[in-house]
Structure formats: structure tokens, C-alpha cells
Protein backbone atom coordinates (compact mmCIF):
# COMPACT_ATOMS: atom_id res chain seq x y z
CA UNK A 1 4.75 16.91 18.29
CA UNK A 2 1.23 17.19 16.96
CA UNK A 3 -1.65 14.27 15.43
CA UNK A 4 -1.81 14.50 12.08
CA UNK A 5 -5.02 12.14 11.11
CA UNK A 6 -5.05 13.24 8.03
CA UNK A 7 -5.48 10.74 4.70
CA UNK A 8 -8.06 8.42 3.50
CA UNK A 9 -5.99 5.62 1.71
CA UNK A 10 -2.77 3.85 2.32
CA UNK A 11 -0.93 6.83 0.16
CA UNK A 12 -1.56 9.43 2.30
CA UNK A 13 -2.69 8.23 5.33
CA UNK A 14 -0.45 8.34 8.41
CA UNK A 15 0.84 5.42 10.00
CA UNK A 16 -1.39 4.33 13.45
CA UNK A 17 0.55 4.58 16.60
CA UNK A 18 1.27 1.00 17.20
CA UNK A 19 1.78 1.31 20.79
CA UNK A 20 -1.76 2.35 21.34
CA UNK A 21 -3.46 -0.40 23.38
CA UNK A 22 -6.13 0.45 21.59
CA UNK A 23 -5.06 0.37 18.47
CA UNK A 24 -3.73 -2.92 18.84
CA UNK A 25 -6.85 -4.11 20.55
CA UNK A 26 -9.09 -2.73 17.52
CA UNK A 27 -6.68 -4.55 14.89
CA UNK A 28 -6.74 -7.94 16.62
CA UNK A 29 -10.57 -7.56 16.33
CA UNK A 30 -10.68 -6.81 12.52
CA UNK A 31 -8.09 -10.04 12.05
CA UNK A 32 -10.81 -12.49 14.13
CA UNK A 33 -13.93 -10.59 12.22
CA UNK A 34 -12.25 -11.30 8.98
CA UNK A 35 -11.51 -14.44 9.39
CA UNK A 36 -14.75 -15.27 10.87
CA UNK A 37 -16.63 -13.75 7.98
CA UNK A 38 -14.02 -15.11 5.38
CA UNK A 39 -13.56 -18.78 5.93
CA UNK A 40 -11.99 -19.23 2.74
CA UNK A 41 -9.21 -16.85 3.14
CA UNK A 42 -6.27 -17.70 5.29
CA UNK A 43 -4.38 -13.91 5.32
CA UNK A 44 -5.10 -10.28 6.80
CA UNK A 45 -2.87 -7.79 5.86
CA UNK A 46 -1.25 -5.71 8.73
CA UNK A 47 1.18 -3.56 6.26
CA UNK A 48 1.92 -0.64 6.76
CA UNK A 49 1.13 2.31 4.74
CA UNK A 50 2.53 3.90 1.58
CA UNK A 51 4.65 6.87 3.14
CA UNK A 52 7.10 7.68 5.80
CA UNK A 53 4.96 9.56 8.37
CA UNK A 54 5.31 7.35 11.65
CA UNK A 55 3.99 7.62 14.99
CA UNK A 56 6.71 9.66 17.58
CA UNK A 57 4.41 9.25 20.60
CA UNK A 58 6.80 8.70 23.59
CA UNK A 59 5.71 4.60 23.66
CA UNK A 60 7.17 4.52 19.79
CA UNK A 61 9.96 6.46 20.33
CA UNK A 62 10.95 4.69 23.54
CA UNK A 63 11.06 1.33 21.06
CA UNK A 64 13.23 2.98 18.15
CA UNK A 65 15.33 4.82 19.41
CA UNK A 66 18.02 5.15 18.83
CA UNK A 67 16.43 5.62 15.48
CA UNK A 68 18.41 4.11 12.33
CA UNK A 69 18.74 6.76 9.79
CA UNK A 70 19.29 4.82 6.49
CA UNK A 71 19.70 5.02 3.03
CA UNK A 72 15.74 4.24 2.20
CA UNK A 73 14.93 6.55 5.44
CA UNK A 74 14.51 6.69 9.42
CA UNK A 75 13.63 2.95 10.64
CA UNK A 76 10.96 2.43 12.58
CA UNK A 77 10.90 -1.39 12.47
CA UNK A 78 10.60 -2.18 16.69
CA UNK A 79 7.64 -0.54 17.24
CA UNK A 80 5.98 -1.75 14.09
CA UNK A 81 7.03 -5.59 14.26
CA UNK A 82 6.37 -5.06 18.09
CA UNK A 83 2.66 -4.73 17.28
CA UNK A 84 2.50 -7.24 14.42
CA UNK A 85 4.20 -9.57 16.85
CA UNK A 86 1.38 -8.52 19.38
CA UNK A 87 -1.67 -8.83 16.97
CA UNK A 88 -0.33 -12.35 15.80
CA UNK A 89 0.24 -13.96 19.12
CA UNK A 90 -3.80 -13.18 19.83
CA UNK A 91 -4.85 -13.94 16.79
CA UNK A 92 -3.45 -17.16 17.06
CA UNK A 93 -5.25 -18.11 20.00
CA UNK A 94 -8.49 -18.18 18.42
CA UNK A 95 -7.19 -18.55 14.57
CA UNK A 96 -4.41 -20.70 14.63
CA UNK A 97 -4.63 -21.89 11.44
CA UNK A 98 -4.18 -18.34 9.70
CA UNK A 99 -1.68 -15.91 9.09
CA UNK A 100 -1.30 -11.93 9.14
CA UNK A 101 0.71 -10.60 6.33
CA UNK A 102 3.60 -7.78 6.70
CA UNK A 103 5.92 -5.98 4.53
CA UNK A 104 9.15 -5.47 5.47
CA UNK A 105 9.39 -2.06 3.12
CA UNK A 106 10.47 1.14 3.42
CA UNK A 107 10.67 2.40 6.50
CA UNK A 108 10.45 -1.35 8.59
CA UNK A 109 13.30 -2.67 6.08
CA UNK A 110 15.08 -3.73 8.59
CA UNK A 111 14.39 -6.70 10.93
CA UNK A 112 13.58 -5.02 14.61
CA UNK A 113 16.55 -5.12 16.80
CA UNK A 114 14.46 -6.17 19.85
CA UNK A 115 12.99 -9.82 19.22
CA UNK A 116 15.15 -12.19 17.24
CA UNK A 117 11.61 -14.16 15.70
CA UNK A 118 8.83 -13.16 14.81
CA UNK A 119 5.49 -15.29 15.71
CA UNK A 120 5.23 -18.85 12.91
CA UNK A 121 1.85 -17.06 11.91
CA UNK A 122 3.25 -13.64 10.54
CA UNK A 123 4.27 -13.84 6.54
CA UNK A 124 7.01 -11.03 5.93
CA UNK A 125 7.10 -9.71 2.48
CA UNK A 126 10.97 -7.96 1.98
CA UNK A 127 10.54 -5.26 -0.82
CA UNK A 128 13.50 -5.72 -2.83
CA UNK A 129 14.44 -3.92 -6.77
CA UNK A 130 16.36 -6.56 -7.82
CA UNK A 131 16.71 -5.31 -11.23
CA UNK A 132 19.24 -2.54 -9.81
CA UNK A 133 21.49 -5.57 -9.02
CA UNK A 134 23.96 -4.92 -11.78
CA UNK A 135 25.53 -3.34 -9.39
CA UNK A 136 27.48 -5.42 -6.75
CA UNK A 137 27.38 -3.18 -3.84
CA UNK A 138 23.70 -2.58 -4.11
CA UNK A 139 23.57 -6.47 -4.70
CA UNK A 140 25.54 -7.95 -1.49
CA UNK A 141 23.30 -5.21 0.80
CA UNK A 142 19.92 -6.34 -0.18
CA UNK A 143 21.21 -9.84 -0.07
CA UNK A 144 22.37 -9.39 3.22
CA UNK A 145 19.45 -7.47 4.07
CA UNK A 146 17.66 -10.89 3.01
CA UNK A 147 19.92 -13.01 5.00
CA UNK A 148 18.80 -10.92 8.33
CA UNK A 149 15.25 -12.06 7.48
CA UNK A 150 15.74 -15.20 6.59
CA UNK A 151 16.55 -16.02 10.19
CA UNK A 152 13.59 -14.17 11.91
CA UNK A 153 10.84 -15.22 10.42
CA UNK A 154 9.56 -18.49 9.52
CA UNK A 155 7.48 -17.87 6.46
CA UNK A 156 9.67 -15.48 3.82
CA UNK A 157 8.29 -13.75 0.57
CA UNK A 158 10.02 -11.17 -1.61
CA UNK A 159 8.20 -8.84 -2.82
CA UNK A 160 10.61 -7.96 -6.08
CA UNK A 161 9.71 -4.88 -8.94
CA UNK A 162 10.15 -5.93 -12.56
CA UNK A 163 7.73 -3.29 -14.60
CA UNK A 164 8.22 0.08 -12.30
CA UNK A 165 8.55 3.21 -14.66
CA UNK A 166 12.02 4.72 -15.23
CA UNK A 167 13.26 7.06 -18.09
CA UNK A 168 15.23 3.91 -19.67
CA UNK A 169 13.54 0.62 -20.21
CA UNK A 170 14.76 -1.82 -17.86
CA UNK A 171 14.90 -5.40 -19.05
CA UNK A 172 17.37 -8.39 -17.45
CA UNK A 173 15.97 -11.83 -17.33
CA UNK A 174 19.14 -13.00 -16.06
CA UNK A 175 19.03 -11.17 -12.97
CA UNK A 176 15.36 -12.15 -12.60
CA UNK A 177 16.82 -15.63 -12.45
CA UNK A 178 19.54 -15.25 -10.21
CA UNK A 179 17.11 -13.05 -7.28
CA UNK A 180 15.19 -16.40 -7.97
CA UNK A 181 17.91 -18.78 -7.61
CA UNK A 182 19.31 -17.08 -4.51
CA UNK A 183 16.08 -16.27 -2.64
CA UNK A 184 15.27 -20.27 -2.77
CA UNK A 185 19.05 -21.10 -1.36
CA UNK A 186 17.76 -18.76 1.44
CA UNK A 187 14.23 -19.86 2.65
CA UNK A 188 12.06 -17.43 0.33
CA UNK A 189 8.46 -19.34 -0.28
CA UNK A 190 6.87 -17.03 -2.29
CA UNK A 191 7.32 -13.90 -4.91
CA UNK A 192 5.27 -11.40 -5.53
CA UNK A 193 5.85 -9.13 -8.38
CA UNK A 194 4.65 -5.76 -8.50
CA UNK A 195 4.61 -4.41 -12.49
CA UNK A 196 3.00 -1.82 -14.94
CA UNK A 197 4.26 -4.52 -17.86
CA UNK A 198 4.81 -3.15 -21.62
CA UNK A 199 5.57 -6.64 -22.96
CA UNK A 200 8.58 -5.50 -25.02
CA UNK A 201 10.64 -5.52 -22.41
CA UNK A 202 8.59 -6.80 -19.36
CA UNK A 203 7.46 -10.06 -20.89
CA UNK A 204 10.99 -11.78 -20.74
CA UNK A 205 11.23 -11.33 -17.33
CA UNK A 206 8.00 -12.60 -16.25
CA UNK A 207 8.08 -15.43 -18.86
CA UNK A 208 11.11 -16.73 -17.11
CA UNK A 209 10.19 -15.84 -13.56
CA UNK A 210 7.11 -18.46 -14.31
CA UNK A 211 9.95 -20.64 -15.48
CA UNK A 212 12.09 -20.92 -13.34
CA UNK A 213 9.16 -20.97 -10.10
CA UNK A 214 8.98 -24.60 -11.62
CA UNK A 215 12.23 -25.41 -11.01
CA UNK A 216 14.64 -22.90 -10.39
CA UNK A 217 17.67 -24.48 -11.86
CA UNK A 218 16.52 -24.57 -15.65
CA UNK A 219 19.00 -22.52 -17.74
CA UNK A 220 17.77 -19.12 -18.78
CA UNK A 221 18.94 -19.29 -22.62
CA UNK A 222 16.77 -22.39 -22.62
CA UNK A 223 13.97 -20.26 -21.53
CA UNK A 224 14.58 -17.40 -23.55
CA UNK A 225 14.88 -19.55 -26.62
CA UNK A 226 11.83 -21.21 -25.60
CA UNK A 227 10.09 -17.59 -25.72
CA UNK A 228 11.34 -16.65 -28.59
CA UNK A 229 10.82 -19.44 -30.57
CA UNK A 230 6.77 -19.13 -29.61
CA UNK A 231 6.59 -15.69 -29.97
CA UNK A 232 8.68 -14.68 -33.10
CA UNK A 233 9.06 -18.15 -34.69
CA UNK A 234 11.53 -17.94 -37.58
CA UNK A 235 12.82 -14.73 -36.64
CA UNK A 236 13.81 -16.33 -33.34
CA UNK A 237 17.28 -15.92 -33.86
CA UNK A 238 17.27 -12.07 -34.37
CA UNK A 239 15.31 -11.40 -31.33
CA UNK A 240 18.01 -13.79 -29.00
């Protein structure tokens, strides 16, 4: 019921209304200047920001309601992908051989329920702690969650959390390998690890997430042994 414009970085800054013709306009113009100015680089990032304050303008609301109060928090995903969809479909016309990147994180989690595809130029990057996957039920919902977005976008990352600070160090290589293993059966190109890594416990993970990007099928004791045997040489066997 009242703008709040405050913020000067993704943390704290609210989300733009992204039914705002203008808005949209501006953002399709940053894409083309980018690109324009950056030859080299074949990506703009549309993401959103780093909190949950969305826009509730009447335009917004209109596309999420009714809103989908989950777990992770109140979804906003139609209006959002709405104006990614929007900004990628002109972009393309003038840049069609580059891409705008999106999370799906958050508060846009879930795939919008008005547009079954997305545009081929729009990268989706589904946030995803895949080290909580010890347990089942948290397991088969973001694997389902990954199954929705498999089929709506043609260009899949992950966007996965090995390093993120908890009271209790948290360390499985073996789930590493099988988020690997089943984002590959499911159409995920790409991973993108966000970490704060203290090697004790953070190394393993990555050492075998560069592993297995090889070839995804390679056996993690191998790989662990592999480590190991580099790193600790003839105390190898205590470490395994």
C-alpha cells in the first residue's frame, strides 16, 4: 500500500514492479546497451534481488494471485517470469544470439502458472541445498520442484550450496554426486556452486563435483581415494 524505494544493493533493495511498462522498457535497453558495449559476453542478468519485498501494485497482484504461500515464502513467480519472458522476446530481436540469466530462488521458486515455456534465450538458475537431502521428503520436493523446470525452460542450471555456514560442519560427497547424477538424467547444463569453503570439509565435495562434471558416472570411492591418496599420501587410508 505504499513505495518503498528504499536500498542501494541487491540485499536491501526492493524488487522493481515488473509490470511497469517502463520498467520493462528501461531493462530491455540496459540488455541491448550491454551487449552492444560487451561483445564478448553472451549473458545479462535479470535476477531478482536478495529479499522478499515484491511489488503489490494492482498489475502484479492481478498476475499472482491467488498468491502461493509456501514453505520458502509468498510466490510471486507470474509476474516476475512474465517480465523476463517480456525482456527476452525483445531482446531477441536485435540480440539473438544472447541470453538473459534468471534465478528461479526464493520467492520465484516455482515455475509461473501462466506460460508453460519460457523464451529459448532465458537461462533459469533453480537454487537448490542439496546437502539437506539426507532427508527423503525434502529430497523428492526439490526433485520434483526440478522436474517442473525441466519442462519449461530450455536451458537449465542449478544453482546448488556446498560451503554455506551452519553450527555443524556439513560434508557429503555422496550426495554431491547423486544432485549431479540426477540433475544430468533431467536436462541440467550447468552448476553453479555458491561456497565460503574451509577445505576440511568443503574440499571433498568440490574435488568430486569437478569429477564427476567429467563424466558423471565415475564412482565416488574412486574419487575420494583419488583425493586422498594426493593429499594425505600414506595416511590415505585413515582419512577414507
Amino acid at each position: 500500500g505504499r513505495r518503498r524505494p528504499e536500498g542501494s544493493h541487491g540485499g536491501n533493495a526492493t524488487q522493481p514492479c515488473f509490470t511497469n511498462p517502463d520498467v520493462i522498457r528501461l531493462t530491455i535497453e540496459a540488455a541491448r546497451s550491454f551487449f552492444d558495449e560487451n561483445p564478448d559476453h553472451n549473458t545479462y542478468s535479470v535476477c531478482v534481488n536478495d529479499n522478499p519485498r515484491y511489488c503489490e501494485c494492482g498489475g502484479c497482484t492481478a498476475l499472482d494471485k491467488p498468491y502461493r504461500d509456501i514453505a520458502v515464502g509468498r510466490q510471486y513467480s507470474e509476474s516476475y517470469f512474465s517480465y523476463v519472458s517480456k525482456v527476452a522476446e525483445a531482446v531477441a530481436t536485435t540480440h539473438p544470439d544472447r541470453f538473459l540469466g534468471a534465478y528461479a530462488y526464493w520467492n520465484v521458486e516455482q515455475p509461473p502458472r501462466d506460460r508453460e515455456r519460457l523464451p529459448d534465450n532465458v537461462i533459469v538458475a533453480l537454487t537448490q541445498d542439496i546437502l539437506q537431502h539426507y532427508d527423503p521428503a525434502y529430497r523428492d520436493k526439490d526433485r520434483a520442484l526440478l522436474r517442473a523446470w525441466a519442462g519449461r525452460v530450455d536451458r537449465l542450471h542449478t544453482y546448488v550450496y556446498y560451503g554455506l555456514g551452519w553450527y555443524t560442519p556439513r560434508m557429503s560427497p555422496r550426495l554431491v554426486a547423486e544432485d549431479l547424477r540426477f540433475a544430468a538424467q533431467n536436462g541440467v547444463r550447468a552448476i553453479y556452486c555458491e561456497s565460503y569453503p574451509f577445505w576440511a570439509w568443503c574440499g571433498p565435495m568440490h574435488y568430486v563435483a569437478s569429477r564427476l562434471q567429467w563424466d558423471v558416472n565415475t564412482g565416488v570411492d574412486k574419487v575420494l581415494a583419488e583425493l586422498h591418496e594426493h593429499c594425505f599420501g600414506e595416511v590415505a587410508p585413515q582419512m577414507t
